[in-house]
PDB file of N, CA and C in Angstrom:
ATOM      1  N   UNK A   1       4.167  -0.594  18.665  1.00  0.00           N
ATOM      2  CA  UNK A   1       4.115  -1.144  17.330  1.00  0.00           C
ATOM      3  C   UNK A   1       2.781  -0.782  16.682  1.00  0.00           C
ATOM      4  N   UNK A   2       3.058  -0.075  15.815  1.00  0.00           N
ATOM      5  CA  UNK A   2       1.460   0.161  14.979  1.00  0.00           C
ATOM      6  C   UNK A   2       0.824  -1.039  14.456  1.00  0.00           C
ATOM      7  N   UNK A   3      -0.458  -0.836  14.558  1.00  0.00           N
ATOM      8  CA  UNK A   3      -1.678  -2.202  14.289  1.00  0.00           C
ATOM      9  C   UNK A   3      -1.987  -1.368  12.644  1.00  0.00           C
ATOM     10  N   UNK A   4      -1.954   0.060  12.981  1.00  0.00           N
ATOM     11  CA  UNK A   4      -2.451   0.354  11.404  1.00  0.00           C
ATOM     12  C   UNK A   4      -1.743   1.154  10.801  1.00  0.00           C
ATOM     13  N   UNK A   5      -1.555   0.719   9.249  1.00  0.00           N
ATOM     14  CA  UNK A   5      -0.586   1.526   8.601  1.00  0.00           C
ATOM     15  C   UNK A   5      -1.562   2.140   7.484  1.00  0.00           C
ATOM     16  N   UNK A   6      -0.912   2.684   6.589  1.00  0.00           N
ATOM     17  CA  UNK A   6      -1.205   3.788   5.709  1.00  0.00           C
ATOM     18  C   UNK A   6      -0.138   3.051   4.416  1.00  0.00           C
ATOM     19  N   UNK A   7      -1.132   2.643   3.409  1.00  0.00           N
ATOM     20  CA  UNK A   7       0.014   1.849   2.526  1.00  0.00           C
ATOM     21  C   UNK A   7      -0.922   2.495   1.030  1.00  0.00           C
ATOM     22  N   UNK A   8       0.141   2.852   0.086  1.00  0.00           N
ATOM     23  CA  UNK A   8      -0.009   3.030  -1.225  1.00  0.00           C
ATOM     24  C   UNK A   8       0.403   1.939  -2.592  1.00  0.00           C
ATOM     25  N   UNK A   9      -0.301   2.576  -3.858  1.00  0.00           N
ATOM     26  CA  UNK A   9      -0.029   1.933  -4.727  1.00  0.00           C
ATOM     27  C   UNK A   9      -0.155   2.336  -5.756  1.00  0.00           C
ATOM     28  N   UNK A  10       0.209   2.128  -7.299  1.00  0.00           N
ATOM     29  CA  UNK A  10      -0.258   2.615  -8.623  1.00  0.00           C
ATOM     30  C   UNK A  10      -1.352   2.119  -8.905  1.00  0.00           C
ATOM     31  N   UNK A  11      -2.433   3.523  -9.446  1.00  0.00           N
ATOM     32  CA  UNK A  11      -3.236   2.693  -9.509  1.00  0.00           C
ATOM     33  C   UNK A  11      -2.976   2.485 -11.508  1.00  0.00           C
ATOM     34  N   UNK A  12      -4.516   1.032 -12.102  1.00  0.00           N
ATOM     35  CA  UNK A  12      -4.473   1.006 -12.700  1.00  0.00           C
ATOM     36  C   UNK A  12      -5.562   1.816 -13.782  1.00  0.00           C
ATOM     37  N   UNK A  13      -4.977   2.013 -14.642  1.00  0.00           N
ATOM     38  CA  UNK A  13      -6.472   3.345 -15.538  1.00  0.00           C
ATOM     39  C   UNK A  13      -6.059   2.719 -17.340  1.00  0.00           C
ATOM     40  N   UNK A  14      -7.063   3.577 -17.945  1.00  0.00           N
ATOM     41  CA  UNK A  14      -7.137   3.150 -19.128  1.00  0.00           C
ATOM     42  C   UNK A  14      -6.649   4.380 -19.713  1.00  0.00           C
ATOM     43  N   UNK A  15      -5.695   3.842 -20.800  1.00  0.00           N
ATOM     44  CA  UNK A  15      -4.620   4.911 -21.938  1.00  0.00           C
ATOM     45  C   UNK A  15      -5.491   6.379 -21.797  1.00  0.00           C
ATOM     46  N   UNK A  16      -6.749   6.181 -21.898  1.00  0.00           N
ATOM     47  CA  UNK A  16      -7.451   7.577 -21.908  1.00  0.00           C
ATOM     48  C   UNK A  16      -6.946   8.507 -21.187  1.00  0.00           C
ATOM     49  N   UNK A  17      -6.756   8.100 -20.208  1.00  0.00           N
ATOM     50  CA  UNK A  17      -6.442   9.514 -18.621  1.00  0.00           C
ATOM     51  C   UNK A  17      -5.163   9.407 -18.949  1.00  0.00           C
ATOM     52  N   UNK A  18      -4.764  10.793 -19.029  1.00  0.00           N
ATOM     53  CA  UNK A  18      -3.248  11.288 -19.035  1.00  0.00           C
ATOM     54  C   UNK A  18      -2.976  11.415 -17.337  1.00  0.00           C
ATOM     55  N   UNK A  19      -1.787  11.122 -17.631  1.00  0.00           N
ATOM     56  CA  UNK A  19      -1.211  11.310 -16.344  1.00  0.00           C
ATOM     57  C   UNK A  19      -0.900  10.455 -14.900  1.00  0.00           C
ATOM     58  N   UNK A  20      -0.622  10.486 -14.115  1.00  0.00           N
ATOM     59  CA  UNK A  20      -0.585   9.498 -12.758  1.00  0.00           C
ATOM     60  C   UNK A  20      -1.301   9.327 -11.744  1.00  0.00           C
ATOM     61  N   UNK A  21      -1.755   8.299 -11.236  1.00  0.00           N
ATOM     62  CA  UNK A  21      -2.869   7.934 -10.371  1.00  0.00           C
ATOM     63  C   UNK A  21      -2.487   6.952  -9.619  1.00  0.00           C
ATOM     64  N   UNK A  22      -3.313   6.848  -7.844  1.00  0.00           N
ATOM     65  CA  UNK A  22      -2.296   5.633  -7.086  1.00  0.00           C
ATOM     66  C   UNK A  22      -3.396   5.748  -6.383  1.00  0.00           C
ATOM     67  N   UNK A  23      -3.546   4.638  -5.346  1.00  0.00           N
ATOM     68  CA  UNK A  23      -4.304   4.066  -4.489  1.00  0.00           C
ATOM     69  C   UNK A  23      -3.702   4.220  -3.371  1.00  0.00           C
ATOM     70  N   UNK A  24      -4.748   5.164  -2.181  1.00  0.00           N
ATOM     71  CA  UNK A  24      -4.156   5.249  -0.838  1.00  0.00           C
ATOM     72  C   UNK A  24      -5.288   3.760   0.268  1.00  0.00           C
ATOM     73  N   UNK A  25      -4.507   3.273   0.961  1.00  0.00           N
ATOM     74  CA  UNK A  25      -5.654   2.451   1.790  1.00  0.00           C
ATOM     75  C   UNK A  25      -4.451   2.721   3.413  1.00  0.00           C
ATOM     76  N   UNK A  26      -5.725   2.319   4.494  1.00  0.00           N
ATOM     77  CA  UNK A  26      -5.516   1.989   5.714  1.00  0.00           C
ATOM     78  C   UNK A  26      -5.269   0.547   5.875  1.00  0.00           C
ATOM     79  N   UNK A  27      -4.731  -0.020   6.466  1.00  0.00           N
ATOM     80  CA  UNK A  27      -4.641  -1.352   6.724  1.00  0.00           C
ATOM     81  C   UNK A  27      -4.109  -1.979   8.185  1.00  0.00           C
ATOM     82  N   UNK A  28      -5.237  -2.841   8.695  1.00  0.00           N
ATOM     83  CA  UNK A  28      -5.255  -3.635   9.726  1.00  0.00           C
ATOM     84  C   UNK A  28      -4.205  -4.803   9.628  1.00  0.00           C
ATOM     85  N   UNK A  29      -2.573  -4.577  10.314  1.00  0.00           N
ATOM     86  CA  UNK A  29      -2.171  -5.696  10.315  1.00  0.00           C
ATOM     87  C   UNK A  29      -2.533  -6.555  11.013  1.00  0.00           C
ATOM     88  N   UNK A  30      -2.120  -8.438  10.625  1.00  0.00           N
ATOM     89  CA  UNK A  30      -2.296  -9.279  11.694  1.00  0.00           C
ATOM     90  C   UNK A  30      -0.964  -8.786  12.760  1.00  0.00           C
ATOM     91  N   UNK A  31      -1.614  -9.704  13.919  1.00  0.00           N
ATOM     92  CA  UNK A  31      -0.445  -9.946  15.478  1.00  0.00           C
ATOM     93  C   UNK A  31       0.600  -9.653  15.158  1.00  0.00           C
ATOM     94  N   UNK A  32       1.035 -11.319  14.411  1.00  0.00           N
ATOM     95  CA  UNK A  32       2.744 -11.488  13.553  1.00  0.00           C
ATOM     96  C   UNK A  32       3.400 -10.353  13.139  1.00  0.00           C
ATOM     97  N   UNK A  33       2.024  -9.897  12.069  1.00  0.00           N
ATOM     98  CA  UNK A  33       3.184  -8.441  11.150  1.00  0.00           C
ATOM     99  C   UNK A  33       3.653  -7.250  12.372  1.00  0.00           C
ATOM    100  N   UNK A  34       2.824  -7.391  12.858  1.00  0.00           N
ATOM    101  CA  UNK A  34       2.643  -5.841  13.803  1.00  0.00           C
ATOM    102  C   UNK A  34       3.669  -5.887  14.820  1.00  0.00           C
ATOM    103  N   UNK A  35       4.089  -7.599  15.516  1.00  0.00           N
ATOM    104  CA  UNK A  35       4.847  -7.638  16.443  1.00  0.00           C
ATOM    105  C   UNK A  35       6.295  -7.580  15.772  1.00  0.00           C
ATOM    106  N   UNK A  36       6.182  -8.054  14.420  1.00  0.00           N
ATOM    107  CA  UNK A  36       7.731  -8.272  13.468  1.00  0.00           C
ATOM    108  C   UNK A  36       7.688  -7.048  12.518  1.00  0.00           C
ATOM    109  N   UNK A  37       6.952  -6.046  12.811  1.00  0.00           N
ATOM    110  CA  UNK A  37       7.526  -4.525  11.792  1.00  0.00           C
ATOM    111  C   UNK A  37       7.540  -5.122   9.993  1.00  0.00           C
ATOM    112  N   UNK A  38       6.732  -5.791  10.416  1.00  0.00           N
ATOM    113  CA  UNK A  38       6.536  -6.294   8.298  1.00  0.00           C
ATOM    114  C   UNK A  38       5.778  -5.462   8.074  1.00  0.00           C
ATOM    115  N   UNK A  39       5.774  -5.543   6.328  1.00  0.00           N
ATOM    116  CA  UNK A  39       4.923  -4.977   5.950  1.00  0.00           C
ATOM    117  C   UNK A  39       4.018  -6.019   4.800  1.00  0.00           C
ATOM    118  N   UNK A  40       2.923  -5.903   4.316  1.00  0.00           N
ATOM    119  CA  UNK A  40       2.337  -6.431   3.446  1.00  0.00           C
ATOM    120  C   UNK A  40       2.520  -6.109   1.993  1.00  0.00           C
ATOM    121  N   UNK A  41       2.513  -6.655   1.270  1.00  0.00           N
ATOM    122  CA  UNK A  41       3.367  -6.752   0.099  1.00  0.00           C
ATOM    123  C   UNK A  41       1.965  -5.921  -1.061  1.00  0.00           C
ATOM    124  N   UNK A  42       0.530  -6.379  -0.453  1.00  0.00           N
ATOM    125  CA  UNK A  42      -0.477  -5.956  -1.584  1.00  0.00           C
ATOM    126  C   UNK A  42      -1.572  -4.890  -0.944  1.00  0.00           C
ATOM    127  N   UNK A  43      -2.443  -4.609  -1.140  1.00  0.00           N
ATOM    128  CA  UNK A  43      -3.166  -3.859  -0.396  1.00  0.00           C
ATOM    129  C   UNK A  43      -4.616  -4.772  -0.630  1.00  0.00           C
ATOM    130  N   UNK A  44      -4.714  -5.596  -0.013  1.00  0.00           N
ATOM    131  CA  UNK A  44      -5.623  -7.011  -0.742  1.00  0.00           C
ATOM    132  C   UNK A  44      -6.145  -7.611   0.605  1.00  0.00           C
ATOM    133  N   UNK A  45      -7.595  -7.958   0.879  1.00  0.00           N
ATOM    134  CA  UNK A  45      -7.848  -8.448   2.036  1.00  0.00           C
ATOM    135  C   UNK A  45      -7.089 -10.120   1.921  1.00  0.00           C
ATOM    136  N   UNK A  46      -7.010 -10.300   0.603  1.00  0.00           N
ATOM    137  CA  UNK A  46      -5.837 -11.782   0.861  1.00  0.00           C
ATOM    138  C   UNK A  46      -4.720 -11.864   0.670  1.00  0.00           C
ATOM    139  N   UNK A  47      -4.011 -10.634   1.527  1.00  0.00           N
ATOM    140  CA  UNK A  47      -2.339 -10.512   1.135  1.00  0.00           C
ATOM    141  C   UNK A  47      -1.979 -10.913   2.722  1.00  0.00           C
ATOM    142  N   UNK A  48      -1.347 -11.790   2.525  1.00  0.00           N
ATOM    143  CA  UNK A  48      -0.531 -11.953   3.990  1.00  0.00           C
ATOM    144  C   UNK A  48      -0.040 -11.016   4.887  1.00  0.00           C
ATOM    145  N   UNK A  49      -0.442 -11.141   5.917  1.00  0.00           N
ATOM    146  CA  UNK A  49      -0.322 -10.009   6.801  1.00  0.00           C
ATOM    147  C   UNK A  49      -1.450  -9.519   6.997  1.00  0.00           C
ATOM    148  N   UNK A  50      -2.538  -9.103   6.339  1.00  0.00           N
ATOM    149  CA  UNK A  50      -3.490  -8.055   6.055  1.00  0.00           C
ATOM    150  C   UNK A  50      -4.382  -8.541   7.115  1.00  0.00           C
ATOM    151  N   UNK A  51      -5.400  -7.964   7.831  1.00  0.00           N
ATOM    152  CA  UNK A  51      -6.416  -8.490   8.908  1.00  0.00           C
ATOM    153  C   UNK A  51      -7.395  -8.036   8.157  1.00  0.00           C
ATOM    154  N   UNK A  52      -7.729  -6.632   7.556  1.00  0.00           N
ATOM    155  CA  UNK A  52      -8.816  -5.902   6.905  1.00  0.00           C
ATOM    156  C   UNK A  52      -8.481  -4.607   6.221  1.00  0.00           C
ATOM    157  N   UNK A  53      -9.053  -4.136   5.557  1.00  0.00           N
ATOM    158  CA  UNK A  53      -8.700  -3.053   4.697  1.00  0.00           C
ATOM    159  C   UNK A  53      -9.955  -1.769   5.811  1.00  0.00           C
ATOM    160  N   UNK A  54      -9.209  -0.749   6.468  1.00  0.00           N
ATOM    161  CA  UNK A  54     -10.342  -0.064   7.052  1.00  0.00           C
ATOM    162  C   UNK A  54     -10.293   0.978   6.134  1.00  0.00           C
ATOM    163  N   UNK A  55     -10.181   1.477   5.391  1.00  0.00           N
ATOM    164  CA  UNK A  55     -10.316   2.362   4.604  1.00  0.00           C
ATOM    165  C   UNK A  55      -9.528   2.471   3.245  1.00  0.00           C
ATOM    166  N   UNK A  56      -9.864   2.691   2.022  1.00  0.00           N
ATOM    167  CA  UNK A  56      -9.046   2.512   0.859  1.00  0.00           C
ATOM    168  C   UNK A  56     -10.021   3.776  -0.461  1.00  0.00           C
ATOM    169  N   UNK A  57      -8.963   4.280  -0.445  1.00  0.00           N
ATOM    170  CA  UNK A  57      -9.369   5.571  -1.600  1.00  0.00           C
ATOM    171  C   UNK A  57      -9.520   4.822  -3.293  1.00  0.00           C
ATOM    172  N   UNK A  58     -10.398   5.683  -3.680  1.00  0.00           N
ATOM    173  CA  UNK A  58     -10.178   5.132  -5.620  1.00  0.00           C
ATOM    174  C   UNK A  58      -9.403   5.743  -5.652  1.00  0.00           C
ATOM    175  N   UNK A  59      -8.895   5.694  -7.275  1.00  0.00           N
ATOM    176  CA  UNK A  59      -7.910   5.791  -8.161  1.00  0.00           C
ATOM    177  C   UNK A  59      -7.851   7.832  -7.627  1.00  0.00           C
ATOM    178  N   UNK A  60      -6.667   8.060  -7.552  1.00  0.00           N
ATOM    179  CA  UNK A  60      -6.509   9.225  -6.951  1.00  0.00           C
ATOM    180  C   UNK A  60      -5.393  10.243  -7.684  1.00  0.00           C
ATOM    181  N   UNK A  61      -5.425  11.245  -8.571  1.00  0.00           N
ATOM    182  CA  UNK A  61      -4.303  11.488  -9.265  1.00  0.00           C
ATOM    183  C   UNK A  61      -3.137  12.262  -8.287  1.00  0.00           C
ATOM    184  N   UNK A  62      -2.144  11.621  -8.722  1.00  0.00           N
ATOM    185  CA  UNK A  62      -0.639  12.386  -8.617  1.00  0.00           C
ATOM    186  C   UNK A  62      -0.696  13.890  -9.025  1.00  0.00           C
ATOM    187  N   UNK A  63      -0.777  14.735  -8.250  1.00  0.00           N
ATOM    188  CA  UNK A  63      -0.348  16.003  -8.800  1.00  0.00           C
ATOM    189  C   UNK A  63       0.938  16.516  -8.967  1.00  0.00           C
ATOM    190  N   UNK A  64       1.275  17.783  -8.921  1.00  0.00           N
ATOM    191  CA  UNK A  64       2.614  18.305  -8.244  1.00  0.00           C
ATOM    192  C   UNK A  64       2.465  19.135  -6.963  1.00  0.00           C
ATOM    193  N   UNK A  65       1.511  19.272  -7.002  1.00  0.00           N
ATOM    194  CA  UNK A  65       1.266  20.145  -5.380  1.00  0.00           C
ATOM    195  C   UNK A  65       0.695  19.404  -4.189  1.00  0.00           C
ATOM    196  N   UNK A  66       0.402  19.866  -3.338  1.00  0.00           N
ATOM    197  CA  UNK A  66      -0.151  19.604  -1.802  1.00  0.00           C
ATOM    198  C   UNK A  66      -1.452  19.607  -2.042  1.00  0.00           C
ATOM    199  N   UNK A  67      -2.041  20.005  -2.572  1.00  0.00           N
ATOM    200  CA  UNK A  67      -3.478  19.999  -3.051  1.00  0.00           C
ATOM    201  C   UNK A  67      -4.112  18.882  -4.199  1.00  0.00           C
ATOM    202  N   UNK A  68      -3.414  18.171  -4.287  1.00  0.00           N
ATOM    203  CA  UNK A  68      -3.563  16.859  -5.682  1.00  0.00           C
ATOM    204  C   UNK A  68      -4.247  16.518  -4.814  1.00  0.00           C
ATOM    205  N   UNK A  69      -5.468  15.451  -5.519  1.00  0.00           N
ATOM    206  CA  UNK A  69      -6.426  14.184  -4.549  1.00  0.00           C
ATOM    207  C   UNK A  69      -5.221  12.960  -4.425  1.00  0.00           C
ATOM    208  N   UNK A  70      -4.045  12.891  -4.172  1.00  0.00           N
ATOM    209  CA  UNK A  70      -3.492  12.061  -3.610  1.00  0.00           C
ATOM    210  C   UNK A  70      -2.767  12.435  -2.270  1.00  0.00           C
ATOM    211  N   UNK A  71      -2.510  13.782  -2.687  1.00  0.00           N
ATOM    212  CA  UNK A  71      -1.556  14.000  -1.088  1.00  0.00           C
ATOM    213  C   UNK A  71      -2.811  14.632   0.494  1.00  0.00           C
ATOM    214  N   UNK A  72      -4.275  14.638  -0.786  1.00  0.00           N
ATOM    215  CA  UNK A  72      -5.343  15.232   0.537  1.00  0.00           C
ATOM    216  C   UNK A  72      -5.671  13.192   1.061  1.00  0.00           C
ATOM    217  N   UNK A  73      -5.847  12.466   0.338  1.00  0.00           N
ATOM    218  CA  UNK A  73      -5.844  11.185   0.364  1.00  0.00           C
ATOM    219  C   UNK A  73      -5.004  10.403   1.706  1.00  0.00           C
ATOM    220  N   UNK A  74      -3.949  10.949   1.065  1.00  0.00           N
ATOM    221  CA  UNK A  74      -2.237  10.189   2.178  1.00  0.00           C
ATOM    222  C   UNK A  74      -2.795  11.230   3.421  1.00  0.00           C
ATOM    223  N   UNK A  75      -2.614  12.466   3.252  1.00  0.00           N
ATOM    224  CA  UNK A  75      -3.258  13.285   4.613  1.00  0.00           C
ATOM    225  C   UNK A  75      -4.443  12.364   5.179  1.00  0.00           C
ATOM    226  N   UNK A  76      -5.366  12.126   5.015  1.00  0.00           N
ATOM    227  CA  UNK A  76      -6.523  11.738   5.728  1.00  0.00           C
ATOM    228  C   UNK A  76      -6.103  10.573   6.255  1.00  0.00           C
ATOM    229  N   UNK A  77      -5.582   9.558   5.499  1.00  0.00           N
ATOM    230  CA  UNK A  77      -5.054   8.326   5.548  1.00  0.00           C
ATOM    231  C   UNK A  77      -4.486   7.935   7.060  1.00  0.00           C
ATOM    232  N   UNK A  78      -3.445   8.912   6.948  1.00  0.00           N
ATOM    233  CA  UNK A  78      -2.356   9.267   8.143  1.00  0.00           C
ATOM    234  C   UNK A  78      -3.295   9.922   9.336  1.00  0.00           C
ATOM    235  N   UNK A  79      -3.767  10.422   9.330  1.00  0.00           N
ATOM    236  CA  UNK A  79      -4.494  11.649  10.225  1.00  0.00           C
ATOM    237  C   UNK A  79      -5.541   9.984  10.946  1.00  0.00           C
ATOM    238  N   UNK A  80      -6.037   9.191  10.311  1.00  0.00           N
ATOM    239  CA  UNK A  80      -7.157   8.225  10.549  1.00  0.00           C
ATOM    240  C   UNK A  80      -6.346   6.678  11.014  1.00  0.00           C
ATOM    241  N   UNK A  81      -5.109   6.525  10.727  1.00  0.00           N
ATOM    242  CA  UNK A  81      -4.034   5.532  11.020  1.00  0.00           C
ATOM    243  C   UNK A  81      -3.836   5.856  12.458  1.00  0.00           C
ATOM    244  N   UNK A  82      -2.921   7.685  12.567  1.00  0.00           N
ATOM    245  CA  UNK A  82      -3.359   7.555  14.156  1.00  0.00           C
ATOM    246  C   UNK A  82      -4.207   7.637  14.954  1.00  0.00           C
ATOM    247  N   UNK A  83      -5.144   8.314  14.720  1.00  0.00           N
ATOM    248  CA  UNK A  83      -6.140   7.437  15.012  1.00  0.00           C
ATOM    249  C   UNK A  83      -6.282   6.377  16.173  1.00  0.00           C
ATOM    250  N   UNK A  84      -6.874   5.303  15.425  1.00  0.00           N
ATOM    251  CA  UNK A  84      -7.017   3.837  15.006  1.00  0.00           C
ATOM    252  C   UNK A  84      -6.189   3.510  15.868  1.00  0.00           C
ATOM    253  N   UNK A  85      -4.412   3.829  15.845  1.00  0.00           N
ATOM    254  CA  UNK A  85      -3.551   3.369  16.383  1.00  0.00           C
ATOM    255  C   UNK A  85      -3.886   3.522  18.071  1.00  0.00           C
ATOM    256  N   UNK A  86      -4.054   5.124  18.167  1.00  0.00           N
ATOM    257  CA  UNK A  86      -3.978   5.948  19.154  1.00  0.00           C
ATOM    258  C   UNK A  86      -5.515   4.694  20.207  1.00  0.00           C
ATOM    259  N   UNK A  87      -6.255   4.909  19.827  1.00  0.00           N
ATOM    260  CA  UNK A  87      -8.074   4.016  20.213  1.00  0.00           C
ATOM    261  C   UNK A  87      -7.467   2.439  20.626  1.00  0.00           C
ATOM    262  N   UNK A  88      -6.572   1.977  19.853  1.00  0.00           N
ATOM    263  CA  UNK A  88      -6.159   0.672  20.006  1.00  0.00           C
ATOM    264  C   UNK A  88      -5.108   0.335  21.436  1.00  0.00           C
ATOM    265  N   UNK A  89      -4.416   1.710  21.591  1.00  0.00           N
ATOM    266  CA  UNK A  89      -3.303   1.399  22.573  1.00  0.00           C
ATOM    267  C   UNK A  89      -3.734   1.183  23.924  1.00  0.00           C
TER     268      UNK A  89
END
Protein backbone atom coordinates (compact mmCIF):
# COMPACT_ATOMS: atom_id res chain seq x y z
CA UNK A 1 0.00 0.00 0.00
CA UNK A 2 1.61 3.31 -0.87
CA UNK A 3 2.32 5.83 2.13
CA UNK A 4 3.00 8.42 -0.75
CA UNK A 5 1.07 9.59 -3.50
CA UNK A 6 1.48 12.13 -6.20
CA UNK A 7 -1.82 14.25 -6.22
CA UNK A 8 -2.80 17.25 -8.56
CA UNK A 9 -4.88 20.25 -8.90
CA UNK A 10 -6.04 23.54 -10.79
CA UNK A 11 -4.22 25.92 -9.97
CA UNK A 12 -5.60 29.39 -9.21
CA UNK A 13 -4.13 32.64 -11.40
CA UNK A 14 -5.30 36.00 -12.26
CA UNK A 15 -7.40 36.76 -15.78
CA UNK A 16 -3.91 38.08 -16.86
CA UNK A 17 -2.18 34.63 -17.71
CA UNK A 18 -3.72 33.04 -20.64
CA UNK A 19 -4.03 29.68 -20.51
CA UNK A 20 -3.90 26.53 -17.94
CA UNK A 21 -2.05 25.97 -14.84
CA UNK A 22 -2.28 23.14 -11.94
CA UNK A 23 -0.54 22.25 -8.88
CA UNK A 24 1.57 19.05 -8.61
CA UNK A 25 2.29 17.96 -4.70
CA UNK A 26 3.64 14.68 -2.95
CA UNK A 27 1.65 13.66 -0.13
CA UNK A 28 2.18 11.72 3.12
CA UNK A 29 -0.91 9.70 3.82
CA UNK A 30 -2.14 8.94 7.38
CA UNK A 31 -2.21 4.84 8.57
CA UNK A 32 -6.18 4.79 7.87
CA UNK A 33 -5.90 6.26 4.27
CA UNK A 34 -2.97 4.15 3.26
CA UNK A 35 -4.39 0.90 4.84
CA UNK A 36 -8.11 1.80 3.13
CA UNK A 37 -6.68 2.97 -0.54
CA UNK A 38 -8.42 6.56 0.08
CA UNK A 39 -7.56 9.28 -1.23
CA UNK A 40 -7.54 12.92 0.13
CA UNK A 41 -9.91 15.14 -1.23
CA UNK A 42 -7.42 18.60 -0.95
CA UNK A 43 -3.84 18.93 -1.20
CA UNK A 44 -3.89 20.86 2.32
CA UNK A 45 -1.85 19.94 5.43
CA UNK A 46 -5.60 20.08 6.99
CA UNK A 47 -7.34 17.79 4.61
CA UNK A 48 -8.19 14.56 6.12
CA UNK A 49 -6.08 11.95 5.42
CA UNK A 50 -3.06 14.16 4.79
CA UNK A 51 0.06 13.47 7.38
CA UNK A 52 2.33 16.23 5.45
CA UNK A 53 2.81 17.74 2.21
CA UNK A 54 6.62 16.45 1.21
CA UNK A 55 6.84 18.24 -1.72
CA UNK A 56 4.38 20.61 -3.72
CA UNK A 57 5.19 22.55 -7.05
CA UNK A 58 3.81 26.36 -7.81
CA UNK A 59 1.42 27.14 -10.20
CA UNK A 60 2.76 25.06 -13.21
CA UNK A 61 1.37 25.54 -16.84
CA UNK A 62 -0.52 22.88 -18.84
CA UNK A 63 1.12 22.55 -22.06
CA UNK A 64 0.45 20.24 -24.99
CA UNK A 65 3.65 18.47 -24.96
CA UNK A 66 5.93 16.35 -22.63
CA UNK A 67 8.02 19.20 -22.07
CA UNK A 68 5.26 21.70 -20.35
CA UNK A 69 6.39 22.59 -16.54
CA UNK A 70 3.54 20.37 -15.60
CA UNK A 71 4.26 17.04 -17.10
CA UNK A 72 8.37 17.70 -16.02
CA UNK A 73 6.49 18.47 -12.48
CA UNK A 74 4.13 15.05 -12.44
CA UNK A 75 7.58 13.34 -13.75
CA UNK A 76 9.60 14.37 -10.72
CA UNK A 77 6.63 14.00 -8.52
CA UNK A 78 6.30 10.28 -9.46
CA UNK A 79 10.02 9.54 -9.84
CA UNK A 80 10.26 11.06 -5.77
CA UNK A 81 6.76 9.16 -4.60
CA UNK A 82 8.71 6.02 -5.44
CA UNK A 83 11.03 6.87 -3.90
CA UNK A 84 9.74 7.68 -0.53
CA UNK A 85 7.57 4.66 -1.04
CA UNK A 86 10.46 2.38 -2.03
CA UNK A 87 12.85 3.96 1.64
CA UNK A 88 9.58 3.36 3.60
CA UNK A 89 9.01 -0.42 2.76
Amino acid sequence: MPRFIVMTSSAKMPMSCKGRYGNVAVVELTEEYAAANKVPLLISERARGVARIVWHSGPCNIGSTDRCAFARAMIDAKHDAEKLNAASS
